[in-house]
Protein backbone atom coordinates (compact mmCIF):
# COMPACT_ATOMS: atom_id res chain seq x y z
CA UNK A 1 59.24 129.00 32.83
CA UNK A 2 59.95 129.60 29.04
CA UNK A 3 64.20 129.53 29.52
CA UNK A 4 63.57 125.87 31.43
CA UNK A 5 61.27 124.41 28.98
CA UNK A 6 62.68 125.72 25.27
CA UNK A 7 66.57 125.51 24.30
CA UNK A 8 66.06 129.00 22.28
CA UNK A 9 65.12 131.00 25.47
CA UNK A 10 67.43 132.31 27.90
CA UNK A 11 66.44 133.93 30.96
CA UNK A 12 68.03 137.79 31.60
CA UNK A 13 67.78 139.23 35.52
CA UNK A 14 67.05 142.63 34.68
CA UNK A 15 64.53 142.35 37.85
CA UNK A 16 67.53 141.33 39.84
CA UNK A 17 69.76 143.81 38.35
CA UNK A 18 67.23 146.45 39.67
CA UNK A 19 66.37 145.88 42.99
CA UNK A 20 69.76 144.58 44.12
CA UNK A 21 70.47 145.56 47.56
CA UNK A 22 74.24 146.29 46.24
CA UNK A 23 72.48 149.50 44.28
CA UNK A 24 70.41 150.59 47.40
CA UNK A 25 68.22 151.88 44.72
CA UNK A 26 69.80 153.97 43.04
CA UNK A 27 68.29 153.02 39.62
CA UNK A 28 64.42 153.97 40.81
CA UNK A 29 63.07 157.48 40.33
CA UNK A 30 61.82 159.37 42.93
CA UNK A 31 58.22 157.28 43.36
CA UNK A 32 60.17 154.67 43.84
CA UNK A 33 58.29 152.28 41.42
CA UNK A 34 59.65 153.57 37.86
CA UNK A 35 63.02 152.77 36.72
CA UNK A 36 65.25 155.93 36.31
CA UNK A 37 67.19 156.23 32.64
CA UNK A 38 70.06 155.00 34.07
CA UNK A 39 69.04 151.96 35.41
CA UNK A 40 67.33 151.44 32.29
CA UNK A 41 71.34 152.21 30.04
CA UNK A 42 72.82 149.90 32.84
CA UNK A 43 70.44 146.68 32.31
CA UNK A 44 70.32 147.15 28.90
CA UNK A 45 74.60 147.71 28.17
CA UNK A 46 74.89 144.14 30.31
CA UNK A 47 72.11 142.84 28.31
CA UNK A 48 73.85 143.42 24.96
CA UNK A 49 77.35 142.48 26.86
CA UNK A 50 75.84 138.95 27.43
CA UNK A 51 74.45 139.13 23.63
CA UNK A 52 77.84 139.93 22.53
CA UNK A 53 77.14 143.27 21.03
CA UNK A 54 79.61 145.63 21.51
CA UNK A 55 77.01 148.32 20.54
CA UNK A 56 73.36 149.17 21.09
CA UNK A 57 73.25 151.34 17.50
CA UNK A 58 74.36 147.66 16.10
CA UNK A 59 71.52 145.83 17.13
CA UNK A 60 68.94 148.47 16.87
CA UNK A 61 69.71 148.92 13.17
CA UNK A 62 68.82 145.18 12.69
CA UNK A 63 65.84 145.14 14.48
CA UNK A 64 64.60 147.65 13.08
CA UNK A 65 61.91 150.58 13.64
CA UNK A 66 62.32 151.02 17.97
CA UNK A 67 58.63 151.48 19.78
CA UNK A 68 58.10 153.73 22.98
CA UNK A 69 56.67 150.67 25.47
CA UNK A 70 53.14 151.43 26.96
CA UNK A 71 52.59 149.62 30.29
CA UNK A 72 49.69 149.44 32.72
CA UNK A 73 52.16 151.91 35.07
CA UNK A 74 51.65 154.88 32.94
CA UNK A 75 47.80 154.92 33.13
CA UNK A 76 48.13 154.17 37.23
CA UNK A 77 50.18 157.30 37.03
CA UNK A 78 47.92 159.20 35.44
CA UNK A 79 45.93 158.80 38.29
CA UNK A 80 47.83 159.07 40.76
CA UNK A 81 47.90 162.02 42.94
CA UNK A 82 52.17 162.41 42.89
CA UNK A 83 52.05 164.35 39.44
């Protein structure tokens, strides 16, 4: 794993986070596969907590232009007969 073998890289359990049984999952839409918004604003304001940025805005201005993400789920959906 990258966050045992380089000093640089820390590991984040935003799998964890998810599929805690403490949530009863709560943070999956309806299919339950997908993530629901606000699982996504919880993982992501603990992310930034652990970062030490006290705001999302913050970082995003640094990093610059922000990309939709395209993953391999959106084209199973597309086939998938729950539409």
């Amino acid at each position: 794993m990258a966050a045992e073998d380089k000093r640089f890289v820390d590991y984040f359990p935003s799998y964890e986070i998810i599929n805690s049984p403490v949530f009863n999952g709560m943070f999956f839409e309806p299919n339950r596969r997908s993530v629901n918004p606000r699982g996504v604003s919880y993982v992501m304001e603990h992310f930034f907590k652990s970062l030490e940025i006290t705001k999302q805005d913050a970082f995003l201005e640094k990093s610059g232009a922000v990309q939709d993400a395209f993953c391999d789920e959106q084209l199973l959906e597309a086939f998938s007969d729950e539409r």
